[in-house]
PDB file of N, CA and C in Angstrom:
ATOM      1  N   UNK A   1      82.316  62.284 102.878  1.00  0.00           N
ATOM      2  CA  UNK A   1      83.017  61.234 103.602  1.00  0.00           C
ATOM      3  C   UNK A   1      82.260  60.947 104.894  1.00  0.00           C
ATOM      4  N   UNK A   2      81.935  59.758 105.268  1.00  0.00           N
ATOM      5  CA  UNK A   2      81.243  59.466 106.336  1.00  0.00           C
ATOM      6  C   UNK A   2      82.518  59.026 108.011  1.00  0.00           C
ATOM      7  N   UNK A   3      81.882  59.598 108.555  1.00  0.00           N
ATOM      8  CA  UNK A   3      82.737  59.698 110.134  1.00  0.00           C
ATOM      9  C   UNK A   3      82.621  57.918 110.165  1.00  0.00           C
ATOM     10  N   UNK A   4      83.532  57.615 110.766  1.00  0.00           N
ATOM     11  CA  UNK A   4      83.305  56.124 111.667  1.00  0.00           C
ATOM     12  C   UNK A   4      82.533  56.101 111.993  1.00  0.00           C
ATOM     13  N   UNK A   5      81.720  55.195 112.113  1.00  0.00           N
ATOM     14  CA  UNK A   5      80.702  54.507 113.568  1.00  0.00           C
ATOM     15  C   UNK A   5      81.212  53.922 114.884  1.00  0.00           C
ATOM     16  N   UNK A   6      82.496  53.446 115.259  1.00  0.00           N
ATOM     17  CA  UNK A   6      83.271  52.894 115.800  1.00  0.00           C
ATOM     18  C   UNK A   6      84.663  53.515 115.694  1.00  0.00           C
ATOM     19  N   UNK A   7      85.228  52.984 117.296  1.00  0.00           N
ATOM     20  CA  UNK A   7      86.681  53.633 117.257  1.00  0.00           C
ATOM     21  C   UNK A   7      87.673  52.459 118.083  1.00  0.00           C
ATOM     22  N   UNK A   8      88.692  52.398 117.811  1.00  0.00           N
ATOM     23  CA  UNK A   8      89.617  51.629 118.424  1.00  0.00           C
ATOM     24  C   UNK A   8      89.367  51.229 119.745  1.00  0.00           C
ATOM     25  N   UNK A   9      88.815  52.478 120.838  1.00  0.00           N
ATOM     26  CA  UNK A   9      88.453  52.359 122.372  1.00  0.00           C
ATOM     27  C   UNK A   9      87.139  50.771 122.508  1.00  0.00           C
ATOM     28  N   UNK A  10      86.327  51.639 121.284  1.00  0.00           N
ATOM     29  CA  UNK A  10      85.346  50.567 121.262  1.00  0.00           C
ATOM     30  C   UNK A  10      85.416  49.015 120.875  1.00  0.00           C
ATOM     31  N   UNK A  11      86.417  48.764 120.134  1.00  0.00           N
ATOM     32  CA  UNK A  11      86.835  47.516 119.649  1.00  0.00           C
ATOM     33  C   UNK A  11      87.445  46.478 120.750  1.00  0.00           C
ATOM     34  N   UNK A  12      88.040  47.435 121.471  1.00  0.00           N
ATOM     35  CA  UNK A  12      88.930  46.559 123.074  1.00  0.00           C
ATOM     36  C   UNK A  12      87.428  46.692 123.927  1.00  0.00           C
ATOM     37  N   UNK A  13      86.964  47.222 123.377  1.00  0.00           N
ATOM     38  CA  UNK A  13      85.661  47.164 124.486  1.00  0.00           C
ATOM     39  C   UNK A  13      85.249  45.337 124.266  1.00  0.00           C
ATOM     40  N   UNK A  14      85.261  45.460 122.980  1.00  0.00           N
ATOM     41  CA  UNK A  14      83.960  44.347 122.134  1.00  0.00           C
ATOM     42  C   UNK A  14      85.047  43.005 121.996  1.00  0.00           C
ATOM     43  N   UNK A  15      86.445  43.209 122.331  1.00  0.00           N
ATOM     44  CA  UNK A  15      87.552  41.982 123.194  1.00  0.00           C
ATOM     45  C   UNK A  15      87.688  41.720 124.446  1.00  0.00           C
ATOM     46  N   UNK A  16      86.714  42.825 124.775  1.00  0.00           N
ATOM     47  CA  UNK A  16      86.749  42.562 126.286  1.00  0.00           C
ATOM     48  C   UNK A  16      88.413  42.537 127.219  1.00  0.00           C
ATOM     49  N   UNK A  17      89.038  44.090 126.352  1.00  0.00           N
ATOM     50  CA  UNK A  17      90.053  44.322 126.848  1.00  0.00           C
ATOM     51  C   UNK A  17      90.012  45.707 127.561  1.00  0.00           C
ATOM     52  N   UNK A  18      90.545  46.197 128.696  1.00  0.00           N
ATOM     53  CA  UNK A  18      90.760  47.661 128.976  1.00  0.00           C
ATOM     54  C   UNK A  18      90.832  48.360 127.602  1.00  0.00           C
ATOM     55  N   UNK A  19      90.121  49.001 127.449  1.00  0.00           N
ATOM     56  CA  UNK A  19      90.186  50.629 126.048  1.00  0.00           C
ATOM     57  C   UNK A  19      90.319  52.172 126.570  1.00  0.00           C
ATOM     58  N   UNK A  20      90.808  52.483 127.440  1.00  0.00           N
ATOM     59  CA  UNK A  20      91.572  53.677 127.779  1.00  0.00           C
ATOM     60  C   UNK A  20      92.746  53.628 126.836  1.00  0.00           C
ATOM     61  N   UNK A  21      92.905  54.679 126.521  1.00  0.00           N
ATOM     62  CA  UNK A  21      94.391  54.871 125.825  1.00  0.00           C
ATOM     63  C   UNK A  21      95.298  54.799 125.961  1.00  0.00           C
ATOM     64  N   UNK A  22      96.034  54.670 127.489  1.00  0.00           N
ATOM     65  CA  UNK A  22      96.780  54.042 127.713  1.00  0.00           C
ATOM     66  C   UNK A  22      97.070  52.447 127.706  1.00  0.00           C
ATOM     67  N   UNK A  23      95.906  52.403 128.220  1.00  0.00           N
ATOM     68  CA  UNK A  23      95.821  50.688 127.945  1.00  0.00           C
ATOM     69  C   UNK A  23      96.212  50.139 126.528  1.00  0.00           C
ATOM     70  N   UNK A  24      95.597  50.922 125.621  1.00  0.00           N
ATOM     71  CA  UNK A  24      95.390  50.395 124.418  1.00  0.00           C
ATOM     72  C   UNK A  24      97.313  50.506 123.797  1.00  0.00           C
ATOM     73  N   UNK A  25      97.850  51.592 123.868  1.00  0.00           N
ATOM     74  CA  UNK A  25      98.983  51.960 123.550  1.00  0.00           C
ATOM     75  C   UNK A  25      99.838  50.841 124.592  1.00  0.00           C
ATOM     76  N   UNK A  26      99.733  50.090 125.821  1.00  0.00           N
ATOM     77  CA  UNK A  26     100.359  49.024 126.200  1.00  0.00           C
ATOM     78  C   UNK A  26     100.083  47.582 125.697  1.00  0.00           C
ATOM     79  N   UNK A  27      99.002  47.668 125.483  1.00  0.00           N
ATOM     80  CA  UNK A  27      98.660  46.242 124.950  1.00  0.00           C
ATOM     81  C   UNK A  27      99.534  46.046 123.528  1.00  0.00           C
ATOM     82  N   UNK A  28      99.468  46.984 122.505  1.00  0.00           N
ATOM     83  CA  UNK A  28      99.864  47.368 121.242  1.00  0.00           C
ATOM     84  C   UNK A  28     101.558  47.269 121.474  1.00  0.00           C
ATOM     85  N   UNK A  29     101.966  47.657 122.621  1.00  0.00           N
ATOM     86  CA  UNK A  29     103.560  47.571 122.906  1.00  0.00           C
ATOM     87  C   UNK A  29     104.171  46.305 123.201  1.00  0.00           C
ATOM     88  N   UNK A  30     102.979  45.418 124.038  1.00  0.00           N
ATOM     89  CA  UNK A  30     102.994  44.362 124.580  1.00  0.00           C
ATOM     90  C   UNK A  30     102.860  42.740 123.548  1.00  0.00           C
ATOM     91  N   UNK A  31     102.239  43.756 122.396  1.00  0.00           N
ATOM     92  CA  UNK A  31     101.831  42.417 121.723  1.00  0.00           C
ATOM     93  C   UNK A  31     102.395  42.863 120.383  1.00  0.00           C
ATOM     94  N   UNK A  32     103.164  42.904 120.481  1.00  0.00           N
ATOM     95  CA  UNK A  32     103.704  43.131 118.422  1.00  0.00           C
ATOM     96  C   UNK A  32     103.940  41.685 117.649  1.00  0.00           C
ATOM     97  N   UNK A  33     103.570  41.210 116.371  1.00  0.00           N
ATOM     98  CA  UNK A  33     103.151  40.588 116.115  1.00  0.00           C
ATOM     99  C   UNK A  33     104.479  40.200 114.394  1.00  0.00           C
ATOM    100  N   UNK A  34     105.141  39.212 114.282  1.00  0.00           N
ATOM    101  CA  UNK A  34     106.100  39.393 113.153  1.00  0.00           C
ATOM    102  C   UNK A  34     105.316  38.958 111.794  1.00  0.00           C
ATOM    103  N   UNK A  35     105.953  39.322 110.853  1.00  0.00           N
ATOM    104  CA  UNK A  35     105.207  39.671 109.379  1.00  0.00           C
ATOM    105  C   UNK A  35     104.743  37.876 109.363  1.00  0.00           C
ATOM    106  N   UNK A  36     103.651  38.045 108.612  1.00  0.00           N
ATOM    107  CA  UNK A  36     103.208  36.448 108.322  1.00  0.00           C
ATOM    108  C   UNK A  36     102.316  35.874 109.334  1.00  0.00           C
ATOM    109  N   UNK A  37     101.974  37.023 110.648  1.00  0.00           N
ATOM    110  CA  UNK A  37     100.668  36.710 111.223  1.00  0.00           C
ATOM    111  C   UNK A  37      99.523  37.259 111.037  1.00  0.00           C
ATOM    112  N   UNK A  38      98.505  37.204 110.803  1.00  0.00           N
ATOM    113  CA  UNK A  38      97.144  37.661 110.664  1.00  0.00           C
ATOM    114  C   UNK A  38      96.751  38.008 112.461  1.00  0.00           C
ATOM    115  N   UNK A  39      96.259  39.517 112.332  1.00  0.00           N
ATOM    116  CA  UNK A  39      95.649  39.682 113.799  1.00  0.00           C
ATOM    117  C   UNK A  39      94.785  38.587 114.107  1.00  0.00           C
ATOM    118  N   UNK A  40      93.924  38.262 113.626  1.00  0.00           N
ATOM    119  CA  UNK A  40      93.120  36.985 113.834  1.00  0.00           C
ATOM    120  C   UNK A  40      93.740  35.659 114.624  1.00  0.00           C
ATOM    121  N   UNK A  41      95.041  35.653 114.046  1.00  0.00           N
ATOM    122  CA  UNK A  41      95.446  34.247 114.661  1.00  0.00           C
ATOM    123  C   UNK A  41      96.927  34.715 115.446  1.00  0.00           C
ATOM    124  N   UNK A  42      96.514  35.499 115.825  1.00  0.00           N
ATOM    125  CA  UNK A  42      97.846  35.964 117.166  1.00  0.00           C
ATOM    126  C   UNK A  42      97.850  35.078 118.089  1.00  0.00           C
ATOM    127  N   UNK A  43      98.457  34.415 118.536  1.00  0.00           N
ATOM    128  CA  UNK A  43      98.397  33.689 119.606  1.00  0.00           C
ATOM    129  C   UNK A  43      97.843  34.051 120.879  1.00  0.00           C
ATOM    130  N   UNK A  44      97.461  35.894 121.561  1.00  0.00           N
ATOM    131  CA  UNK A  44      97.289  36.144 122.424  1.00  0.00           C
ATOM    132  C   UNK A  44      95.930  35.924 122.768  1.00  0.00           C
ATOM    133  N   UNK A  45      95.172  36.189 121.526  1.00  0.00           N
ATOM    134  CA  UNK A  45      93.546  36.355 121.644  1.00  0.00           C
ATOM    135  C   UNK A  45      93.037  34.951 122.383  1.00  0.00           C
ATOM    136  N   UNK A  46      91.762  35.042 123.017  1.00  0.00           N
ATOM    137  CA  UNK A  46      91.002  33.994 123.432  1.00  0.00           C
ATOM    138  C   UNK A  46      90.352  33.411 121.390  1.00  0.00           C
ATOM    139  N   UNK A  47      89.969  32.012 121.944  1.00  0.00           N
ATOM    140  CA  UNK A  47      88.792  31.824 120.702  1.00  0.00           C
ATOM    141  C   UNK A  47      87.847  32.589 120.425  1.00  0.00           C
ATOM    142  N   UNK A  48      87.557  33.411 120.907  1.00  0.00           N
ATOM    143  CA  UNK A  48      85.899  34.238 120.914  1.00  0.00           C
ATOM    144  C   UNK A  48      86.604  35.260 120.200  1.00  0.00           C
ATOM    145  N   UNK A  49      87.830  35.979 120.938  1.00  0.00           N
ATOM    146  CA  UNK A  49      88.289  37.015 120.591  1.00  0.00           C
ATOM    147  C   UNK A  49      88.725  37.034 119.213  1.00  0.00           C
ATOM    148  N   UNK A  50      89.424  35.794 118.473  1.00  0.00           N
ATOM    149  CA  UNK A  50      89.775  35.959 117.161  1.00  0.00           C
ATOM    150  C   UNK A  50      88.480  35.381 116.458  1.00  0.00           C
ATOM    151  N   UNK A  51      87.618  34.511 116.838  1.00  0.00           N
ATOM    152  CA  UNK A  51      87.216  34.744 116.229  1.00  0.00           C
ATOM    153  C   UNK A  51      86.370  35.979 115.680  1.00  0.00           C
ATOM    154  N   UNK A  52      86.050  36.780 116.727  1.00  0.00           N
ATOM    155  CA  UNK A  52      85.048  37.863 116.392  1.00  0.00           C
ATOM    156  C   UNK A  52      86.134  38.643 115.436  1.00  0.00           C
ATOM    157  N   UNK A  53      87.455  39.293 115.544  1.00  0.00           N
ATOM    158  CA  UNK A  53      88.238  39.481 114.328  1.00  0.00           C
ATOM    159  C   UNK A  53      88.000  39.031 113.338  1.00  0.00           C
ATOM    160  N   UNK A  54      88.197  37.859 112.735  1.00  0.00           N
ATOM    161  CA  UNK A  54      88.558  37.208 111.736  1.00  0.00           C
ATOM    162  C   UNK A  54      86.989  37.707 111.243  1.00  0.00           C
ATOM    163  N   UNK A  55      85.574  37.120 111.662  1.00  0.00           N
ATOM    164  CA  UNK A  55      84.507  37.437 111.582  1.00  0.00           C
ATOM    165  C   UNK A  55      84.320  38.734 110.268  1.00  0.00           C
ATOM    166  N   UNK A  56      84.927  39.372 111.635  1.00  0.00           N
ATOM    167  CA  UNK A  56      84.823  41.305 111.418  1.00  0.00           C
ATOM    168  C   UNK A  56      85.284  41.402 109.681  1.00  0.00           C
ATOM    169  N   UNK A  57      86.741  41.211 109.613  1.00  0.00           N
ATOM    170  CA  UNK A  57      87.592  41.076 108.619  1.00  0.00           C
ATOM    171  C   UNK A  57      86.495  40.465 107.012  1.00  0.00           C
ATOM    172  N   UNK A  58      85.878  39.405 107.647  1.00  0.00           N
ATOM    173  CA  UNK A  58      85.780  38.637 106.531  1.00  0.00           C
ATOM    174  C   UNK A  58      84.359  39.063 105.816  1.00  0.00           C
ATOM    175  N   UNK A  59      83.427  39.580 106.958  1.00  0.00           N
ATOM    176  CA  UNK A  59      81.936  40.489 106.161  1.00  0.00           C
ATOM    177  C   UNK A  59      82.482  41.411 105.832  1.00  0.00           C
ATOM    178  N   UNK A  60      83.386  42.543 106.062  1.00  0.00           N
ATOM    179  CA  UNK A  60      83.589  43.482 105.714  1.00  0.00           C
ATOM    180  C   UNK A  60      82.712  44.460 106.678  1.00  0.00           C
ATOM    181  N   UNK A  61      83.000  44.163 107.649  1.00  0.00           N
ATOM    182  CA  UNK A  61      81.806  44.778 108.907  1.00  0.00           C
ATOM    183  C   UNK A  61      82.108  46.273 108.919  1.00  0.00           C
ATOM    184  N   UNK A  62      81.314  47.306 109.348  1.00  0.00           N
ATOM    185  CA  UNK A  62      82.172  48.333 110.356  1.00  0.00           C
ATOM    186  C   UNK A  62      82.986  48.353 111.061  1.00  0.00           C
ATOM    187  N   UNK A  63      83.591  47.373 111.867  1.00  0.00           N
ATOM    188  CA  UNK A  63      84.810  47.136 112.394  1.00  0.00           C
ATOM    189  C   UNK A  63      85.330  46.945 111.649  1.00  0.00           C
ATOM    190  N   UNK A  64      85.707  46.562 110.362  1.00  0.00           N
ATOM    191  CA  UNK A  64      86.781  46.027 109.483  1.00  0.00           C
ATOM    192  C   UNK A  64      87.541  47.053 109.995  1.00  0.00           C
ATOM    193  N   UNK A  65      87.612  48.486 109.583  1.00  0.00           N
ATOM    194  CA  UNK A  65      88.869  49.328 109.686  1.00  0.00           C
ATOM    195  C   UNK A  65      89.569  49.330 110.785  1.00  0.00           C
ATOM    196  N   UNK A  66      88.356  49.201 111.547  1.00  0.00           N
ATOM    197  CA  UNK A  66      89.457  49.472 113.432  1.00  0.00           C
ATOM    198  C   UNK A  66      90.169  47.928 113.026  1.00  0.00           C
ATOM    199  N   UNK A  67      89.859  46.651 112.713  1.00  0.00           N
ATOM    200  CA  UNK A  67      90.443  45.830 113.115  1.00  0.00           C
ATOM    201  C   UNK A  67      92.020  45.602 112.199  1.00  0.00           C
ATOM    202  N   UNK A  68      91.520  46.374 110.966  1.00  0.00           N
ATOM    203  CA  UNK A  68      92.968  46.670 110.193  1.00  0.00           C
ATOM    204  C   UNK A  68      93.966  47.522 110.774  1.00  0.00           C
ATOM    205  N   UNK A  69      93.532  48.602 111.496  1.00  0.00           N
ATOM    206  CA  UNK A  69      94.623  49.926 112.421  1.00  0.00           C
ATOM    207  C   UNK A  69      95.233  48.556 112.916  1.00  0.00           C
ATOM    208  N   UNK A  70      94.117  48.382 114.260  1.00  0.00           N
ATOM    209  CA  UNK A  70      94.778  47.478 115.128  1.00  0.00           C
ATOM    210  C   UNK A  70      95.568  46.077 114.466  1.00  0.00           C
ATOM    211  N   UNK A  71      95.731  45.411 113.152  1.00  0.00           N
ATOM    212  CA  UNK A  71      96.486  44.817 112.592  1.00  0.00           C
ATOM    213  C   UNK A  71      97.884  45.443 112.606  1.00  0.00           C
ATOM    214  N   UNK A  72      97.882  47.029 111.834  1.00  0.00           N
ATOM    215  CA  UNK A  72      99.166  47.802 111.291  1.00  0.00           C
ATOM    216  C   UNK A  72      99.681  48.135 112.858  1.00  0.00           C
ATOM    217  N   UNK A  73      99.042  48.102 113.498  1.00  0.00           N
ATOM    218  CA  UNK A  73      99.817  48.817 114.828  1.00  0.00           C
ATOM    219  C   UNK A  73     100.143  47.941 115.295  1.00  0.00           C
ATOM    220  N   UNK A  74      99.823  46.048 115.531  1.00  0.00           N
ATOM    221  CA  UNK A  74     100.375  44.968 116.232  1.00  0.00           C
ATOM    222  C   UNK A  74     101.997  44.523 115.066  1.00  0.00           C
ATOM    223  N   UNK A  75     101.891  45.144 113.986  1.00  0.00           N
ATOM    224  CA  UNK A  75     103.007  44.796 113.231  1.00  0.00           C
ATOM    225  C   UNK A  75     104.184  45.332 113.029  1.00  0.00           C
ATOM    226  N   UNK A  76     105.213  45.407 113.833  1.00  0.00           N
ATOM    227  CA  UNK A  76     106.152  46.724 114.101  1.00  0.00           C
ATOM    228  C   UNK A  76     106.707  46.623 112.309  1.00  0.00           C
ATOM    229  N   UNK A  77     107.136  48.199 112.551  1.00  0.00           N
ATOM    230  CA  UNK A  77     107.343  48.857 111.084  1.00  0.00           C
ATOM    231  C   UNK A  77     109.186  48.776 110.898  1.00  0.00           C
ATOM    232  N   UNK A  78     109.256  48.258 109.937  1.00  0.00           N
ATOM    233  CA  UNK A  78     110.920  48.436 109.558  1.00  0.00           C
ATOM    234  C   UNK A  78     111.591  49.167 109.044  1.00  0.00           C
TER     235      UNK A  78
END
């Protein structure tokens, strides 16, 4: 099994958001997202920002996974 190359810290890096863990665990509190949105088209992101998501998502990049966590974690659980 191969380790990540990338981690969640690094992904808010590459949004050009605070990535401390706290940060990250407020933003994630701050932004929950209801079923039927795609992280990509959250309303919060800048253009750059979704798009580099959507991007990520759609090659199947090394970020794909962080950007899927960070999907399941913007989607509160029922």
């Amino acid at each position: 099994m191969e380790l990540p190359i990338h981690n969640l810290s690094m992904l808010f890096d590459q949004l050009g958001l605070r990535s401390d863990s706290s940060s990250i665990d407020e933003f994630i509190a701050t932004h929950q997202l209801p079923d039927g949105i795609k992280v990509s088209e959250a309303p919060f992101w800048t253009p750059a920002q979704a798009a580099l998501l959507k991007e990520e998502l759609l090659d199947d990049a090394d970020w794909a996974p962080l950007v899927d966590e960070l999907n399941e974690r913007l989607h509160p659980r029922h």
